[in-house]
Protein backbone atom coordinates (compact mmCIF):
# COMPACT_ATOMS: atom_id res chain seq x y z
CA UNK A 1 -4.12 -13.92 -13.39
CA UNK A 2 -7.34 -12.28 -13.61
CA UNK A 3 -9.29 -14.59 -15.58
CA UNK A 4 -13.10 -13.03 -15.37
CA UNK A 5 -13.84 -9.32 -14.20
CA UNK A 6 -16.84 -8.01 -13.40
CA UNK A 7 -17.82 -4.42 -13.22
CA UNK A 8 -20.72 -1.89 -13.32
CA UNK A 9 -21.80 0.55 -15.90
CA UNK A 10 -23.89 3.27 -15.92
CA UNK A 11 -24.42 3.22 -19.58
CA UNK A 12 -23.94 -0.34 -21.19
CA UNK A 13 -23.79 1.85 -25.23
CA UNK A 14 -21.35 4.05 -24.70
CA UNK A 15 -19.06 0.94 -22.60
CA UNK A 16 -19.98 -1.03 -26.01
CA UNK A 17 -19.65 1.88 -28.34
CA UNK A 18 -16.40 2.77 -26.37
CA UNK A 19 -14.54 -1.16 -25.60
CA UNK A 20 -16.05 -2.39 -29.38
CA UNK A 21 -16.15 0.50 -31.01
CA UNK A 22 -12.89 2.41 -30.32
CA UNK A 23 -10.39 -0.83 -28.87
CA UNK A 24 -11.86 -3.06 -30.92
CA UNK A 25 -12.26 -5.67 -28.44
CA UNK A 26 -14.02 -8.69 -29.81
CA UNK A 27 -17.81 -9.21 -28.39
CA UNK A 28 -18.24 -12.73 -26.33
CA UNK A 29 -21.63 -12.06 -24.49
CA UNK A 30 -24.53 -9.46 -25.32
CA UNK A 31 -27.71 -9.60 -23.62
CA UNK A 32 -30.32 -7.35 -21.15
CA UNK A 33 -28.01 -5.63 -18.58
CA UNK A 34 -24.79 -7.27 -20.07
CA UNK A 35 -21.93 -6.91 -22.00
CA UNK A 36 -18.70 -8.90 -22.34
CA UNK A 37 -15.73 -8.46 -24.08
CA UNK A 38 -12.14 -11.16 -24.51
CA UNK A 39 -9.42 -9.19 -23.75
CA UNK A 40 -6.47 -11.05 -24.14
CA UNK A 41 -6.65 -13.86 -20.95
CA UNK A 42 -9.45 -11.67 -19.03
CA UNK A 43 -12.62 -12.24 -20.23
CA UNK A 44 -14.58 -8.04 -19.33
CA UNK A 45 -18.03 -8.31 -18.43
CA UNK A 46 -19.95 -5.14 -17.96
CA UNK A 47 -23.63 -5.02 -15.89
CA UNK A 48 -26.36 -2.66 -15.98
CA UNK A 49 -25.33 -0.11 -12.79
CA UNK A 50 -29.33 -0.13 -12.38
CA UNK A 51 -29.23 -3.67 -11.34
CA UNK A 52 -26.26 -3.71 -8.40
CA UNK A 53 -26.03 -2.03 -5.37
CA UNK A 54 -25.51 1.15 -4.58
CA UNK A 55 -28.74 1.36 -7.30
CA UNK A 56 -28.35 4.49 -9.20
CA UNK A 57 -24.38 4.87 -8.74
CA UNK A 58 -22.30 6.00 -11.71
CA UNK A 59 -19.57 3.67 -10.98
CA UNK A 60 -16.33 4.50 -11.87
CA UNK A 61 -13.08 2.20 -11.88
CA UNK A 62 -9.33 1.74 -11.88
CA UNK A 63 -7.92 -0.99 -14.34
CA UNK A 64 -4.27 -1.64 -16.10
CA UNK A 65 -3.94 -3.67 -19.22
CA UNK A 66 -0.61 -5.52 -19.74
CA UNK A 67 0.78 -5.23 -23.21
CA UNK A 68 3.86 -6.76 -24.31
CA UNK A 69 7.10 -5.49 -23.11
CA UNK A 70 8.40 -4.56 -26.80
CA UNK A 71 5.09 -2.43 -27.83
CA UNK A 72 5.62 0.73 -25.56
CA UNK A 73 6.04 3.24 -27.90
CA UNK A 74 3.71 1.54 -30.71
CA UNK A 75 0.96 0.91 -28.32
CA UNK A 76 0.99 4.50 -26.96
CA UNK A 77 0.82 6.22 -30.77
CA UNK A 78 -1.75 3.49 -31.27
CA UNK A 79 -4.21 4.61 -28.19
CA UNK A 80 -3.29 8.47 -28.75
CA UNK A 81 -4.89 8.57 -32.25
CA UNK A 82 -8.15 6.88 -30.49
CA UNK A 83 -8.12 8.30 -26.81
CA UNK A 84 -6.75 11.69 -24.72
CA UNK A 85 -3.86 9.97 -23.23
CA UNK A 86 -3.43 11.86 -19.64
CA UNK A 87 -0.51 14.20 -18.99
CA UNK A 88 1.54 13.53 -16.05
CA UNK A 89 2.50 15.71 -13.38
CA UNK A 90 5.87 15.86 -15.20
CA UNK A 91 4.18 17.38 -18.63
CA UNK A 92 5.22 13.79 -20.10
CA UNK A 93 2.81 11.15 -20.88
CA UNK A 94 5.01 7.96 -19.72
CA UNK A 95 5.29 7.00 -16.29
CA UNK A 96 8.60 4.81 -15.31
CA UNK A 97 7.90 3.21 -12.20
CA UNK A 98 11.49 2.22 -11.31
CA UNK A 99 10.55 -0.48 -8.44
CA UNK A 100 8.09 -2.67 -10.53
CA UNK A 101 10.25 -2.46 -13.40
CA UNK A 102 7.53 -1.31 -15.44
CA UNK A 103 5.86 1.46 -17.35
CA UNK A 104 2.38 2.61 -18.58
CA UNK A 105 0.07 5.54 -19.86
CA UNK A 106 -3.48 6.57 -18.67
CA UNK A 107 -6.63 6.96 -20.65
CA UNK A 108 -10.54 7.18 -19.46
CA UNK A 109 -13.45 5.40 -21.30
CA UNK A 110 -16.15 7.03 -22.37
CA UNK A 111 -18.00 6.61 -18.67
CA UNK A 112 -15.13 7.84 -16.91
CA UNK A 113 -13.55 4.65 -15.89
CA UNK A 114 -9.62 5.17 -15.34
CA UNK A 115 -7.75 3.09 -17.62
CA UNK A 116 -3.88 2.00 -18.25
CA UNK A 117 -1.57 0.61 -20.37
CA UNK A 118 1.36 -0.81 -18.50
CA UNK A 119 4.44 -3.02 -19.90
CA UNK A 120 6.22 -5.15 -17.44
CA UNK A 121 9.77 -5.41 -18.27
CA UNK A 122 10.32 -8.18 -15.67
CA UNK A 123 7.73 -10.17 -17.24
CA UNK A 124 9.34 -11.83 -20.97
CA UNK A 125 5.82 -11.27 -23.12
CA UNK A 126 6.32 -9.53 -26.23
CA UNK A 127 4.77 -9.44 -29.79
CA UNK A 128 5.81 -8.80 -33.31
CA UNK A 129 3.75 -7.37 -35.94
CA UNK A 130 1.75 -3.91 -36.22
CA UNK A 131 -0.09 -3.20 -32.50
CA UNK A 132 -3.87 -3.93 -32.12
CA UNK A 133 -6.25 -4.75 -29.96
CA UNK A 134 -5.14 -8.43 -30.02
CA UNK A 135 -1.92 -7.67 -28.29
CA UNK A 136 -3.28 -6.75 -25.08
CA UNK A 137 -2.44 -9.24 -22.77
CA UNK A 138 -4.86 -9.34 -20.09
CA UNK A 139 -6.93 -6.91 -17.32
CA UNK A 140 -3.90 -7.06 -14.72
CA UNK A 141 -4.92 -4.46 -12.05
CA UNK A 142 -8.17 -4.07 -10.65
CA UNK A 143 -8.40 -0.76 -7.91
CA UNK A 144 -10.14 -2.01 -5.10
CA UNK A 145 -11.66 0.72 -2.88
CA UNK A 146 -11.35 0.36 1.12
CA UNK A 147 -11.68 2.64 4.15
CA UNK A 148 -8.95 0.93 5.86
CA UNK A 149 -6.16 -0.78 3.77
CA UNK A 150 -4.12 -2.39 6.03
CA UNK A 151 -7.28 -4.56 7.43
CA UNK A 152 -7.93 -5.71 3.72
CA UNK A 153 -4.44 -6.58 3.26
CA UNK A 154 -4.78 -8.64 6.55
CA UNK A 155 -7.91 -10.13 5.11
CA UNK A 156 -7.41 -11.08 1.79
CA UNK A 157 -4.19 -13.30 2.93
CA UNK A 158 -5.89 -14.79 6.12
CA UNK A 159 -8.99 -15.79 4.10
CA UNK A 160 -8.03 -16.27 0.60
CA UNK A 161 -3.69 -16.95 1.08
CA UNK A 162 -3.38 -13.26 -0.76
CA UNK A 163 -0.03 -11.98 -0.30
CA UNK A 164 0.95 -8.50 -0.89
CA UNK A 165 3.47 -7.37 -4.00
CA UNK A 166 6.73 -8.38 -3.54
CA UNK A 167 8.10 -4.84 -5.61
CA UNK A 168 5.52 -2.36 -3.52
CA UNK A 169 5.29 -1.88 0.10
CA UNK A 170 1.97 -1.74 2.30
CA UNK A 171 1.58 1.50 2.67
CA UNK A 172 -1.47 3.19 5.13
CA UNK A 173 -3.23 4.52 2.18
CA UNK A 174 -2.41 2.49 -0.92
CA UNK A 175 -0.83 -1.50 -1.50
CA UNK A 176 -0.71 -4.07 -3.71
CA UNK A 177 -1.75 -7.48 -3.72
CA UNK A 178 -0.72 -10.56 -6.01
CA UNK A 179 1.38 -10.88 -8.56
CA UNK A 180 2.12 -8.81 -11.73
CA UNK A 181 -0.64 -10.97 -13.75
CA UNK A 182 -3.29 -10.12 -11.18
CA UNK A 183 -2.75 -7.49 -8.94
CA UNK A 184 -5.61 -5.94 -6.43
CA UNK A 185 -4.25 -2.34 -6.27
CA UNK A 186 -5.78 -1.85 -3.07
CA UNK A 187 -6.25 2.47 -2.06
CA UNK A 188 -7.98 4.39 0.46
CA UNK A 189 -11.23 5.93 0.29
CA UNK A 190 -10.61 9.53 -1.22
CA UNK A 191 -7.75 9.12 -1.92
CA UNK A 192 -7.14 10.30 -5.92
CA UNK A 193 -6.17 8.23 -8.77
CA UNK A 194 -2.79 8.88 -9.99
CA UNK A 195 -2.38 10.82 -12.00
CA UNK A 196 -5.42 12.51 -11.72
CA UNK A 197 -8.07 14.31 -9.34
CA UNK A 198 -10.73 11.65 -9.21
CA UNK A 199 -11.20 10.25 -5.75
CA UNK A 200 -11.21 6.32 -5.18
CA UNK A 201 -14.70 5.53 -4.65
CA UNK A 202 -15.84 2.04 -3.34
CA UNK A 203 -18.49 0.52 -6.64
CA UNK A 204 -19.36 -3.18 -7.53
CA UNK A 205 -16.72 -5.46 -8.32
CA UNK A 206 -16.54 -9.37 -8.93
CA UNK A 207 -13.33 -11.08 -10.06
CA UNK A 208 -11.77 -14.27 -10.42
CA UNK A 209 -8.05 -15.23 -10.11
CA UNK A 210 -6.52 -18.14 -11.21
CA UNK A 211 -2.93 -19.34 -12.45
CA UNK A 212 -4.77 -21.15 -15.29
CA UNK A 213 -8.02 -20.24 -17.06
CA UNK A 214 -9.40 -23.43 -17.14
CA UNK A 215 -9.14 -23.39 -13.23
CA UNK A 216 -11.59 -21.49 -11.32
CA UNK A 217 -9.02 -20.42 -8.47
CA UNK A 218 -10.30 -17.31 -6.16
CA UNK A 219 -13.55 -15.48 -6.70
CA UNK A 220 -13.58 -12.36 -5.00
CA UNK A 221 -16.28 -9.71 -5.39
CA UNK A 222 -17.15 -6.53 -3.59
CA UNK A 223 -18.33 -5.78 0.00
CA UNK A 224 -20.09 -3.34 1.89
């Protein structure tokens, strides 16, 4: 599970006007250069891009959001009458990804950050009631940047016991690491976001996984 993420932003107002604002996520931590948000288990903490390295960066990241497995449909209506929800290369807007038993939708923030919904049918989470910002579950994928993934992949399980995604393959460009609670979606350098044309860039990242939140578990943050 991630329990704490940690990302850059080049414009803390628009993230707050944007995660507060549109979501509705509920405020936990506001002060110079920061901004955190509870969102579901993850607590989302936002920095000033002015005070990380590379200084000056726009930073711009991949991230999924779990939501229960019975809220598909409700969830996506919900988002679509707050966000663009990205067309696929299919002209849909729902992406069935058959091997992880799962399915999502794509959205960007208002500083270009690559979001998405996903439901994971494997996973027995659901919710009754109308959808809000209180059903989403927790930040569940972080995209971690790399010039060379299978190295990573050999890292983060010789140093930190990582193993790779039991439902995805390591791949030369592009794996997975964890479990469906907290996964490191782990791509090469340049190569684009599904499903769009932005190119994986390597920003400022700091996370921690844990099974529990009250455990601190595996801090991991970005490396140069």
């Amino acid at each position: 599970m991630i329990v704490e993420l940690e990302l850059a932003s080049p414009d803390l107002k628009r993230t707050l006007e944007f995660y507060s604002g549109v979501l509705g996520l509920e405020v936990v931590e506001r002060g110079a250069g920061k901004l955190a948000f509870q969102l579901g288990d993850t607590k989302l903490v936002f920095v000033d891009a002015e005070g990380v390295e590379p200084v000056g960066a726009e930073p711009v990241y991949h991230m999924a959001f779990d939501i229960p497995r019975n809220k598909l449909q409700e969830a996506f209506e919900w988002f679509a009458a707050r966000v663009e929800v990205l067309l696929l290369p299919d002209g849909g807007h729902i992406m069935n990804f058959a091997n992880w038993q799962a399915e999502s939708f794509y959205f960007f923030d208002t500083t270009g950050n690559l979001l998405e919904c996903i439901v994971r049918h494997d996973q027995k989470e659901e919710a009754s009631g109308a959808f809000g910002a209180e059903q989403l579950l927790r930040v569940s994928e972080l995209g971690i940047v790399t010039s060379h993934v299978p190295s990573l992949v050999e890292k983060l399980e010789t140093e930190h016991g990582l193993l790779p995604f039991v439902k995805q393959p390591v791949l030369e460009n592009f794996a997975a690491i964890g479990n469906e609670t907290g996964l490191l979606i782990l791509s090469q350098e340049g190569r684009n976001w599904f499903p769009t044309q932005l190119p994986a860039q390597s920003f400022y990242w700091k996370l921690q996984l844990s099974e529990r939140k009250e455990d601190v578990g595996i801090i991991l943050k970005s490396t140069k």
